[in-house]
Protein backbone atom coordinates (compact mmCIF):
# COMPACT_ATOMS: atom_id res chain seq x y z
CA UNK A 1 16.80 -40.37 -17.64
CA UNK A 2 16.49 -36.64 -17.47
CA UNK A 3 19.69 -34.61 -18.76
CA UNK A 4 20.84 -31.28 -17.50
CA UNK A 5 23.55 -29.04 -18.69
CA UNK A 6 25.29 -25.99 -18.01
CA UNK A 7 24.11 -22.97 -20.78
CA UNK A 8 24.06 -19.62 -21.00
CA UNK A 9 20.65 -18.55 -20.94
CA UNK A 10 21.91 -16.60 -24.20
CA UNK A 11 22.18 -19.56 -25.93
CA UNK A 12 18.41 -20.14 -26.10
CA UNK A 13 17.20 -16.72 -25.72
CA UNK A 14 17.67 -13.29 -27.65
CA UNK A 15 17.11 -10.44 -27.17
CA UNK A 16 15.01 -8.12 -29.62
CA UNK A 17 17.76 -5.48 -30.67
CA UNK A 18 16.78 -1.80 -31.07
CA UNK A 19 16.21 1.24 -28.98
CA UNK A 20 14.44 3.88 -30.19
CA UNK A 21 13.44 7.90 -28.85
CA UNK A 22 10.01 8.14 -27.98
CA UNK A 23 9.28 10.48 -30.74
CA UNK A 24 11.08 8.01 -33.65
CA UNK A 25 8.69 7.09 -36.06
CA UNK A 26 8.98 3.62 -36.02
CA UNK A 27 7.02 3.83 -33.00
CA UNK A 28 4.25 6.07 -34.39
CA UNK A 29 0.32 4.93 -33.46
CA UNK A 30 1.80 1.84 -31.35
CA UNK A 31 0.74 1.63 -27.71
CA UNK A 32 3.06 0.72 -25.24
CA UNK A 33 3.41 -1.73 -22.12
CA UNK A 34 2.46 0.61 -19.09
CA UNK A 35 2.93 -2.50 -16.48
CA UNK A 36 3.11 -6.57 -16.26
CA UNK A 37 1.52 -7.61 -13.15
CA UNK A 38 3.25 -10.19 -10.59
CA UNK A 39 0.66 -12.92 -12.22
CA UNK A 40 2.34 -11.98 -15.08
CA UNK A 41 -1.02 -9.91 -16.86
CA UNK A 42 -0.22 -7.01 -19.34
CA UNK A 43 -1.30 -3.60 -19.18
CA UNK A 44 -1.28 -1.65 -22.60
CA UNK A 45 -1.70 1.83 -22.37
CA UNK A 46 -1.63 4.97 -25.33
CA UNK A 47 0.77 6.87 -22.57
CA UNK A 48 3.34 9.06 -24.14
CA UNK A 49 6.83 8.26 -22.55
CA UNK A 50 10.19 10.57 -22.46
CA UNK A 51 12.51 7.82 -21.79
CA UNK A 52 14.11 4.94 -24.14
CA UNK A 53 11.92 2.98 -25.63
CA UNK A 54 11.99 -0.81 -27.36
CA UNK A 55 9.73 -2.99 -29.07
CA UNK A 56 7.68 -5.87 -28.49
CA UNK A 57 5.99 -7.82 -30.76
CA UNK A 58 3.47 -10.52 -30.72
CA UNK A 59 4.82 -13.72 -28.84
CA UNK A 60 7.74 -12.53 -27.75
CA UNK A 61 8.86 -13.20 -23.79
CA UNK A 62 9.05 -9.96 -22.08
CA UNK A 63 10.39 -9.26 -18.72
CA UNK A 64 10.95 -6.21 -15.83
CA UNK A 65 13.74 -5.90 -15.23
CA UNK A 66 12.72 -4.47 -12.22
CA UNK A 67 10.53 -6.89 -10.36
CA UNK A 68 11.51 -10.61 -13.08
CA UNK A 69 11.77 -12.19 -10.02
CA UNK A 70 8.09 -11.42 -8.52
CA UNK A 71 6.83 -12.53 -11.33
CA UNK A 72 6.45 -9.51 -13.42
CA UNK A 73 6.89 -10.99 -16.85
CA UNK A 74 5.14 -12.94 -19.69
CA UNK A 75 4.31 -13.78 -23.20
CA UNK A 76 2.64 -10.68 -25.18
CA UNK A 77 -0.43 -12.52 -26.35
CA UNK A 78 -1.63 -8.99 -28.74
CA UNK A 79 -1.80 -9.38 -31.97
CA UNK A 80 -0.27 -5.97 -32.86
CA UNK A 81 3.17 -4.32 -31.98
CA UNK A 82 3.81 -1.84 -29.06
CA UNK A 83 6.14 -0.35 -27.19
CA UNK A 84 7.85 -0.52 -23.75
CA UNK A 85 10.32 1.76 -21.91
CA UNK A 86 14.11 0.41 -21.43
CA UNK A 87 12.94 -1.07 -18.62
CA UNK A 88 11.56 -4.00 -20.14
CA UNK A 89 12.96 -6.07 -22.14
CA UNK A 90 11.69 -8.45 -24.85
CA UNK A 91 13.22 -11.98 -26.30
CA UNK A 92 12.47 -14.38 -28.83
CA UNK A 93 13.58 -18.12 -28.07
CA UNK A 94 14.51 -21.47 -29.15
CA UNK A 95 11.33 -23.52 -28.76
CA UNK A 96 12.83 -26.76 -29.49
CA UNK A 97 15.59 -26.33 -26.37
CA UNK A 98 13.16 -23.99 -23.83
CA UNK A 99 9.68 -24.28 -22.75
CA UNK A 100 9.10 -20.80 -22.00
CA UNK A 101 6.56 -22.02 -19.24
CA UNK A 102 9.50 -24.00 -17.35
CA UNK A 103 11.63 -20.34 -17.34
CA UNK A 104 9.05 -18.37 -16.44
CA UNK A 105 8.99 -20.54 -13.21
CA UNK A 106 12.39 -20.76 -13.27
CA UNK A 107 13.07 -17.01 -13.25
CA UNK A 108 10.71 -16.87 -9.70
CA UNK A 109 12.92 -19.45 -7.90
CA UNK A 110 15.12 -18.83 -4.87
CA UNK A 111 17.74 -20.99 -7.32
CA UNK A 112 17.83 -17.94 -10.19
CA UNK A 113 18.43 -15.74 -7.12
CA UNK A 114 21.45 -17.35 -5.72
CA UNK A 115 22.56 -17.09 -9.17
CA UNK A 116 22.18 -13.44 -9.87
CA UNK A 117 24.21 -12.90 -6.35
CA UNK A 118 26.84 -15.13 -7.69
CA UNK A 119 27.17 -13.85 -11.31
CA UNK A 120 25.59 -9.88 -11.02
CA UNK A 121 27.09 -7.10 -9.03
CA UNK A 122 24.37 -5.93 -6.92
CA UNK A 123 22.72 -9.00 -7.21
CA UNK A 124 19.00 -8.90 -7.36
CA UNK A 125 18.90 -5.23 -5.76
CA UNK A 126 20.04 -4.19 -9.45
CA UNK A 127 17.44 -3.49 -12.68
CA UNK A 128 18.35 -6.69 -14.64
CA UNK A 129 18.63 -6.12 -17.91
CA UNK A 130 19.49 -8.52 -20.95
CA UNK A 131 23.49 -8.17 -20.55
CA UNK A 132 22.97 -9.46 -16.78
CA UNK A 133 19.99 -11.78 -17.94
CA UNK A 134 21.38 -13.37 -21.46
CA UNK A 135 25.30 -13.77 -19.56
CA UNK A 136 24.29 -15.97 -16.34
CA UNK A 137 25.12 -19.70 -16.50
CA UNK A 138 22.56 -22.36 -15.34
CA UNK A 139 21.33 -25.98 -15.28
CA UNK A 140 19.10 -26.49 -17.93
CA UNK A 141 18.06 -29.82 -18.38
CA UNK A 142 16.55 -31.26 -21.86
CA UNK A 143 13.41 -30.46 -23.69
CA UNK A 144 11.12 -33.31 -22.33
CA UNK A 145 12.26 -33.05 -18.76
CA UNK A 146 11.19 -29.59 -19.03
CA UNK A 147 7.83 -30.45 -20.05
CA UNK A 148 7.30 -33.42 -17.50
CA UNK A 149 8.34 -30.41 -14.36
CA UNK A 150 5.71 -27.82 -16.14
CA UNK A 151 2.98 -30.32 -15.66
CA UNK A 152 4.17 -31.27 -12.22
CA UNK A 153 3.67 -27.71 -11.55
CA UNK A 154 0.83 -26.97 -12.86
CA UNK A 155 -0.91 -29.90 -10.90
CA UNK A 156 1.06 -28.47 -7.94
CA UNK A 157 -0.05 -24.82 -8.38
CA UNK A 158 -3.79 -25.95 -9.15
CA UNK A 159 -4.14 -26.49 -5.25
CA UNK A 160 -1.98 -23.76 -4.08
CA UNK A 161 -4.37 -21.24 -6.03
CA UNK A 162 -7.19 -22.72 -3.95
CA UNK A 163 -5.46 -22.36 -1.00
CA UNK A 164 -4.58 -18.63 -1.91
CA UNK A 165 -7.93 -18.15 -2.58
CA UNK A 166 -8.87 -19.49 0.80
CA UNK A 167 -6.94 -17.39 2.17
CA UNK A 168 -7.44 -14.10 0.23
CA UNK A 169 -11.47 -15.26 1.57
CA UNK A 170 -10.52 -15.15 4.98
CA UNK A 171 -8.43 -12.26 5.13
CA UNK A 172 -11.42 -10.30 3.54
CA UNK A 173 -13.56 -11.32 6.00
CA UNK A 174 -11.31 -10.63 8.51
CA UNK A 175 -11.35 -6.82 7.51
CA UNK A 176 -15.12 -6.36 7.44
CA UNK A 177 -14.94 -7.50 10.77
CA UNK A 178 -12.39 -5.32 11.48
CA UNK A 179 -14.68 -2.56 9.88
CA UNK A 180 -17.83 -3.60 11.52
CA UNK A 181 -16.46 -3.40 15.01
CA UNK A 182 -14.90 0.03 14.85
CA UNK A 183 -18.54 0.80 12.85
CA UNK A 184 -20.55 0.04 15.73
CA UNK A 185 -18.30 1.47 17.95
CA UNK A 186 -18.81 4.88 16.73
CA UNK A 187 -22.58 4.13 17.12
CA UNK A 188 -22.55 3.47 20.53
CA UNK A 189 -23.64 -0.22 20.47
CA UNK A 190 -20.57 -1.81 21.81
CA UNK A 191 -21.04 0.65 24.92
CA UNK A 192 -25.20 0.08 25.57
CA UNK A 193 -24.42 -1.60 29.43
CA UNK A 194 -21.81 0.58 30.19
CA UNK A 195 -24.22 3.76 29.49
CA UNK A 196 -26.68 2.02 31.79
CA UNK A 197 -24.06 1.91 34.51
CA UNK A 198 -23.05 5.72 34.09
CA UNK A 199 -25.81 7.54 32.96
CA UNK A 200 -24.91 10.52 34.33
CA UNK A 201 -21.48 10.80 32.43
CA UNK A 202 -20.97 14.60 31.63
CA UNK A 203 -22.46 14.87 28.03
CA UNK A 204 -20.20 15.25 24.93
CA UNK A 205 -22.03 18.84 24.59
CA UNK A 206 -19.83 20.04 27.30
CA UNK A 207 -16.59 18.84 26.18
CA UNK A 208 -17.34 21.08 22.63
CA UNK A 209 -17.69 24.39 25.06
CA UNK A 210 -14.56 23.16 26.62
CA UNK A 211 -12.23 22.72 23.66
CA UNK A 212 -13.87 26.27 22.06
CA UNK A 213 -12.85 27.77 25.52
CA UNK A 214 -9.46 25.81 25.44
CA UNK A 215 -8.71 26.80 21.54
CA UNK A 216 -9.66 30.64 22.02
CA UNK A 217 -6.94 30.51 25.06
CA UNK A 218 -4.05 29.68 22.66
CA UNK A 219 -5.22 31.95 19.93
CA UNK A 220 -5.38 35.32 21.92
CA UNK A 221 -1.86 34.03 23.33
CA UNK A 222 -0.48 33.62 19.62
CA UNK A 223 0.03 29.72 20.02
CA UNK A 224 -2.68 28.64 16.58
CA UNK A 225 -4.27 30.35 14.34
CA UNK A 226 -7.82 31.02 14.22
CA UNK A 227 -10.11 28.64 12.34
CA UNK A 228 -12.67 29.46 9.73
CA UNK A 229 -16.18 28.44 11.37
CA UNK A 230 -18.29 25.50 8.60
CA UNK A 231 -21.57 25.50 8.13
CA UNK A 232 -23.72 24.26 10.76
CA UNK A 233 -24.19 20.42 10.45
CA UNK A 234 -27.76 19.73 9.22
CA UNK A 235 -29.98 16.82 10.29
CA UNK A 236 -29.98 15.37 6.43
CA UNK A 237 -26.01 14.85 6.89
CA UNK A 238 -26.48 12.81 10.04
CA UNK A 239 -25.76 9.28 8.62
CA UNK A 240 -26.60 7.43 11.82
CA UNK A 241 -28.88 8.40 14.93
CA UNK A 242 -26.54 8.40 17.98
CA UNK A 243 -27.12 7.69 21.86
CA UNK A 244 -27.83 10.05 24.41
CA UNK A 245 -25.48 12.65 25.74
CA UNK A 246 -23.54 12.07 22.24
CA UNK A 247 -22.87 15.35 19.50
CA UNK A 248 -22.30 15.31 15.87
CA UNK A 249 -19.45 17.23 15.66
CA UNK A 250 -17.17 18.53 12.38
CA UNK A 251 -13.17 17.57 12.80
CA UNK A 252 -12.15 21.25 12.73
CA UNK A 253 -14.05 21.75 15.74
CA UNK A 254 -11.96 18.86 17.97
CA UNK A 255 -8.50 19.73 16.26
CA UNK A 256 -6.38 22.60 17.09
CA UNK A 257 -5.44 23.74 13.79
CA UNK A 258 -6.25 23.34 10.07
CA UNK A 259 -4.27 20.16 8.55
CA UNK A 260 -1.39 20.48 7.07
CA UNK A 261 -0.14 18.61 4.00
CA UNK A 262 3.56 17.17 4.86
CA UNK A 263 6.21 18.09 2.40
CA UNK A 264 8.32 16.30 -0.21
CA UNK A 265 12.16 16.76 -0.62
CA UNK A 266 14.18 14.50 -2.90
CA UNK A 267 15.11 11.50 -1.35
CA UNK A 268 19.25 10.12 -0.54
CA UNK A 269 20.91 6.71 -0.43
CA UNK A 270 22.29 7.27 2.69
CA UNK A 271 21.75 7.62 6.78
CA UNK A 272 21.24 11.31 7.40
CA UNK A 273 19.31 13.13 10.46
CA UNK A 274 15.92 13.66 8.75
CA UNK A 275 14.14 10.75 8.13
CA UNK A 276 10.83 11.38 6.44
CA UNK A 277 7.82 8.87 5.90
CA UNK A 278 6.75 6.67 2.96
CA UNK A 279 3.29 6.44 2.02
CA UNK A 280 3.47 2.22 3.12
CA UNK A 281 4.11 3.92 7.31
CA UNK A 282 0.49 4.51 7.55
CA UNK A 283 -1.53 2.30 4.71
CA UNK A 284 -2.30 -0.32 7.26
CA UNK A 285 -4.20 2.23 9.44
CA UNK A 286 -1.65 1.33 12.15
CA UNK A 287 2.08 3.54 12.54
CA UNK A 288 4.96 1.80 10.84
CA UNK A 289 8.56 3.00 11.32
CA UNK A 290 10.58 1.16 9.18
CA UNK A 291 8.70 2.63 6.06
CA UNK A 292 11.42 5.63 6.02
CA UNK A 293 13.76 7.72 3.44
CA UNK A 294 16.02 9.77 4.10
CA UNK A 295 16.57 13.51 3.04
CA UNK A 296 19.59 15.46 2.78
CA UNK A 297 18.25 18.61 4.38
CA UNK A 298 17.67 20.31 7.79
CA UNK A 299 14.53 20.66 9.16
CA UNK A 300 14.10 23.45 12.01
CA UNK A 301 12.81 21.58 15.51
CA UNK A 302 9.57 24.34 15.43
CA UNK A 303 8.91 23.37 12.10
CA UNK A 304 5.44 22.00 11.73
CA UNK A 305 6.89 19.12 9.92
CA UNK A 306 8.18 16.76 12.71
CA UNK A 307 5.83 14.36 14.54
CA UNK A 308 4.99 14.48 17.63
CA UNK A 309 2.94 11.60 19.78
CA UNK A 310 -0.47 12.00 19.27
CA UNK A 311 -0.49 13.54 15.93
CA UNK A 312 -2.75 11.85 13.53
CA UNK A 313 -1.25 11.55 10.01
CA UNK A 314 -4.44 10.64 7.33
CA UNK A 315 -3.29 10.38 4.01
CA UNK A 316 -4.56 13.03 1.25
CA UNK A 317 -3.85 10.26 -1.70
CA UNK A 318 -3.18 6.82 -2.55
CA UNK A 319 -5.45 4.20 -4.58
CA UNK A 320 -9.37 4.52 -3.54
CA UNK A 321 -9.33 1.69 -1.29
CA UNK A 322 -6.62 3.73 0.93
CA UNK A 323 -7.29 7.17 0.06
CA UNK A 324 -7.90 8.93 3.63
CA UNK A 325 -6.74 5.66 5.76
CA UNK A 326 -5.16 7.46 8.93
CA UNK A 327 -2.29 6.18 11.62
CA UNK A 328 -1.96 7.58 15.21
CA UNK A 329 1.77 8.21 16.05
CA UNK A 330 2.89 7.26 18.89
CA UNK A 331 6.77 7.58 18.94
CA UNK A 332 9.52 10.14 19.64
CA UNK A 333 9.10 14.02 18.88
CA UNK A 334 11.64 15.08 15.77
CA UNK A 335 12.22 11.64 15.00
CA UNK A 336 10.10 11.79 11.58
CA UNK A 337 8.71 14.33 9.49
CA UNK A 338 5.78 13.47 6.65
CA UNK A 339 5.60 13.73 2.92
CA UNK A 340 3.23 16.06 0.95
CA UNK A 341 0.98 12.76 0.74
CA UNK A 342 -0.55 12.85 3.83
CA UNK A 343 -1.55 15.69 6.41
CA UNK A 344 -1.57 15.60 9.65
CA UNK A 345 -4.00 16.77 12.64
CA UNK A 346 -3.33 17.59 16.60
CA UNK A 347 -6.61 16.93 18.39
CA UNK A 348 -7.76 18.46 21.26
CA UNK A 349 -6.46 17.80 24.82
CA UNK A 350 -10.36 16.67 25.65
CA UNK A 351 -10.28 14.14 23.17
CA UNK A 352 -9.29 10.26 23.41
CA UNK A 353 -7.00 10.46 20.36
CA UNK A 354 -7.13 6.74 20.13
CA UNK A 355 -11.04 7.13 19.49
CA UNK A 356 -10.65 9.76 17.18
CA UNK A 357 -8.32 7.30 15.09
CA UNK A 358 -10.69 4.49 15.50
CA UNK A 359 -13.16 6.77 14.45
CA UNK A 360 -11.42 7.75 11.16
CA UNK A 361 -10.77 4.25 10.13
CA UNK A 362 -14.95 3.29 10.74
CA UNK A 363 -16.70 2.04 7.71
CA UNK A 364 -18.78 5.88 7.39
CA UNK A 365 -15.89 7.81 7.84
CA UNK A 366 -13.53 5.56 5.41
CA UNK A 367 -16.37 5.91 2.61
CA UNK A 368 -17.07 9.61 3.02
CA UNK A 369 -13.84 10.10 2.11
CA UNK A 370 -13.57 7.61 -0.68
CA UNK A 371 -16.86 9.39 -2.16
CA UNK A 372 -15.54 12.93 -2.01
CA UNK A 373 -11.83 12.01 -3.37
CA UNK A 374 -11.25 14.19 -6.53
CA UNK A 375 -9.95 11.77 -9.48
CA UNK A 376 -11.82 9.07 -7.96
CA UNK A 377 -11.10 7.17 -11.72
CA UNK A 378 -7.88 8.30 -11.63
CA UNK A 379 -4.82 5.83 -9.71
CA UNK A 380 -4.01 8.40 -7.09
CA UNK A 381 -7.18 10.07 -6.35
CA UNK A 382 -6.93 13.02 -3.60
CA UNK A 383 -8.89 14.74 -0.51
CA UNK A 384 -8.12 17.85 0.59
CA UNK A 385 -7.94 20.06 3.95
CA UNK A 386 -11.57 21.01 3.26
CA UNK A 387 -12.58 17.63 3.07
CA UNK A 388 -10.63 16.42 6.01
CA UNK A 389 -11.70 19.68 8.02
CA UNK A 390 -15.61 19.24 7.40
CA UNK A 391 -15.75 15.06 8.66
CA UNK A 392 -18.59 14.22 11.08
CA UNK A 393 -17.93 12.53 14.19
CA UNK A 394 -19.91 11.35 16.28
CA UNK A 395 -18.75 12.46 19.42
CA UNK A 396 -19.52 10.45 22.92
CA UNK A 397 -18.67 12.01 26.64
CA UNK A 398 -15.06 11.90 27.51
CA UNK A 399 -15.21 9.15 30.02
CA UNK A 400 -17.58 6.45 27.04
CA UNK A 401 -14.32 7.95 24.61
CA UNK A 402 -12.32 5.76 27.17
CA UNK A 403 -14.23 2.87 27.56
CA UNK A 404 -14.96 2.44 23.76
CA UNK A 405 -10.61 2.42 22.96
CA UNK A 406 -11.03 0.01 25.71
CA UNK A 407 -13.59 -2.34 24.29
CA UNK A 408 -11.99 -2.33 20.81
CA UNK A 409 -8.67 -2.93 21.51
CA UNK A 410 -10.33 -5.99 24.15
CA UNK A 411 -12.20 -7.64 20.93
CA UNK A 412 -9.62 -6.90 18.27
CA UNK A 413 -7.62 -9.07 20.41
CA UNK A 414 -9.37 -11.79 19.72
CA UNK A 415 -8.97 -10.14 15.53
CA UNK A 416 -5.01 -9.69 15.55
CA UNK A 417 -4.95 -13.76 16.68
CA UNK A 418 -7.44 -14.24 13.96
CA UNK A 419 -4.73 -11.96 11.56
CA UNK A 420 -1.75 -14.07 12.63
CA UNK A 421 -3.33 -17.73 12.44
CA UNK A 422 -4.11 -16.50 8.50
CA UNK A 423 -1.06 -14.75 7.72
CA UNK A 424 0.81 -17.40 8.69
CA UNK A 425 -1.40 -19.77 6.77
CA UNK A 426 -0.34 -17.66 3.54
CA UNK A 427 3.18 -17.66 4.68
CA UNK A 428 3.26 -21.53 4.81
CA UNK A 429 1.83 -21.78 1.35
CA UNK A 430 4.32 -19.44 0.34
CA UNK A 431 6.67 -21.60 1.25
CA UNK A 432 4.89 -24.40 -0.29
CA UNK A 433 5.47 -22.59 -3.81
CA UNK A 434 9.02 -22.11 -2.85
CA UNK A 435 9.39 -25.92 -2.13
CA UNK A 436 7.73 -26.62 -5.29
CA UNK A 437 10.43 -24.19 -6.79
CA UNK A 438 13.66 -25.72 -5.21
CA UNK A 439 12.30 -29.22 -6.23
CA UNK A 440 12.01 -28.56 -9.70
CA UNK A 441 15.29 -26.37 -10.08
CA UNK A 442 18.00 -28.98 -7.99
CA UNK A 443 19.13 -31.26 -9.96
């Protein structure tokens, strides 16, 4: 029969004492912990730091104390010493009394949650560091029940991988489809019949006089500024042949002004008027407005800053795989402004902007600006205005603008049922692990 007792997890683990300035020479030559992934991987880096430092060495358990409970933490499996910042922290334990396996798990439940609300101010929401950690009581129960519950889950979390992976599959799918649509969209093959039933839809060429005509209007009456004219677009750039009545067209030609990058003020704890953007409101390609901070400081209402519906915010850096991934807004003017992250284009009255965004987020358009990003190696690589200014677009008639929005929104239907069918697949197994979890941790 299984026995559990109350401890303090300081009774079986300990901390490694001893903080040290980055510069102390201790640390001289080591490398140092730049992240631990949620699967609990280390990444070792030769970064220079300015903060605190500690140090790990090999074997020891070492945690974040910012994100223990997703799973960022681990074993350090090197065979040589580095360095982390004070936001780690690393332990030795008592391997006769803890498998380290069974707390790993144990520091992921819903159970060593409960317990940091109980026993931590701030509860999970704080950076848990060894005083919180090494003080908090729980039910530990003897050496070879522990060992009996790590091979239960590890037999458990053998077939929860494959469904993950299932998953992950489908999901991936799920985008290229996503991809391929708008892709053939912007090719005119989702609109072949209804070209055969208008054919004598006023041709794209015509909407380009009109927007020059439209765009010289508001300059001579002070309203934009006048654009520098880009080369004309050769045949060699062309990626794709496109129907009749369409034009290749550069973005500067279909927006009213240059974009502008957003701007960056330090963000506040607290509710205040201005509410600015986090990079996470537009990643998905579709407008989210919960993804918010707040700034202490007044913006002007003509400032440039504030959204208004219809303005297309694309952003100027993230990871490669977002880098340039755009978001039509659709909300309330001066409810947001954007951060220095992203810039943001007004098209033209005489475009569909909802095709222009569909456009942006096509396979062509999504890799053009993945292969001109500067720092493309780099995390954060960045486009800039030029970049953004000098994207083809294949441009159809006004009227094939509309019926395209209305085709792709019609099939991705059909996608977003697709979308929530999986995602709640991966919610269920997620509460599979978390079942798993509260079996193993209840007594």
């Amino acid at each position: 029969m299984s026995k559990w007792k109350k401890v303090r997890i300081g009774e079986f683990l300990f901390e490694r004492k001893g903080r040290y300035k980055p510069d102390d020479k201790a640390l001289s030559g080591l490398k140092r912990l730049e992240k631990i992934d949620f699967s609990g991987r280390f990444y070792i880096a030769d970064k220079p730091s300015n903060t605190g430092m500690i140090l790990i060495k090999p074997g020891d358990f070492v945690i974040s104390g910012i994100n223990v409970s997703k799973g960022a933490m681990g074993i350090y499996a090197g065979t040589e010493n580095i360095t982390a910042t004070i936001h780690y922290s690393s332990y030795t334990f008592d391997k006769k009394n803890l498998n380290v396996e069974y707390f790993k798990r144990f520091l992921k439940s819903t159970e060593f949650v409960r317990l940091l609300k109980e026993q931590v101010k701030g509860g999970i929401k704080t950076e848990i560091k060894p005083k919180h950690l090494l003080s908090l009581e729980i039910n530990l129960p003897d050496i070879e029940t522990q060992n009996l519950i790590v091979k239960h889950f590890q037999s458990c979390e053998d077939e929860i991988s494959d469904l993950y992976s299932e998953i992950t599959h489908q999901q991936t799918l799920l985008k290229k489809l996503r991809q391929s649509i708008l892709q053939e969209a912007i090719e005119g093959k989702l609109t072949v019949n209804w070209r055969k039933k208008n054919p004598n839809a006023e041709p794209a060429s015509e909407l380009l006089k009109k927007i020059k005509t439209e765009k010289e209007k508001l300059i001579a009456e002070g309203k934009i500024k006048k654009q520098k004219p880009l080369p004309e677009i050769k045949e060699d750039e062309k990626p794709f042949d496109l129907p009749e009545r369409w034009v290749w067209t550069r973005l500067i030609d279909i927006i009213y002004e240059n974009p502008r990058n957003g701007y960056s003020a330090k963000p506040v704890d607290f509710p205040t008027k201005t509410k600015t953007l986090k990079l996470g409101a537009t990643t998905s390609g579709f407008f989210i407005d919960s993804e918010i901070k707040y700034i202490n400081e007044d913006i002007p209402l003509d400032s440039y800053l504030w959204l208004e519906p219809g303005d297309i915010l694309i952003q100027r850096s993230n990871s490669i795989d977002y880098v340039g991934i755009s978001a039509i807004f659709e909300g309330k003017s001066h409810e947001f402004i954007y951060p220095d992250l992203m810039m943001k284009i007004k098209p033209s009255g005489y475009i569909v902007k909802k095709y222009l965004h569909k456009a942006l987020l096509s396979t062509s358009i999504r890799e053009y600006f993945k292969s001109h990003a500067s720092g493309a190696q780099k995390s954060m690589p960045k486009i800039n205005q030029g970049i953004v200014s000098s994207t083809l677009i294949p441009l159809p008639p006004l009227v094939e603008q509309k019926a395209i929005v209305r085709k792709v929104e019609n099939i991705l239907t059909y996608y977003d049922q697709l979308e929530k069918q999986i995602n709640s697949s991966k919610e269920n197994n997620e509460q599979l692990v978390q079942a798993v979890l509260k079996e193993a941790f209840e007594e």
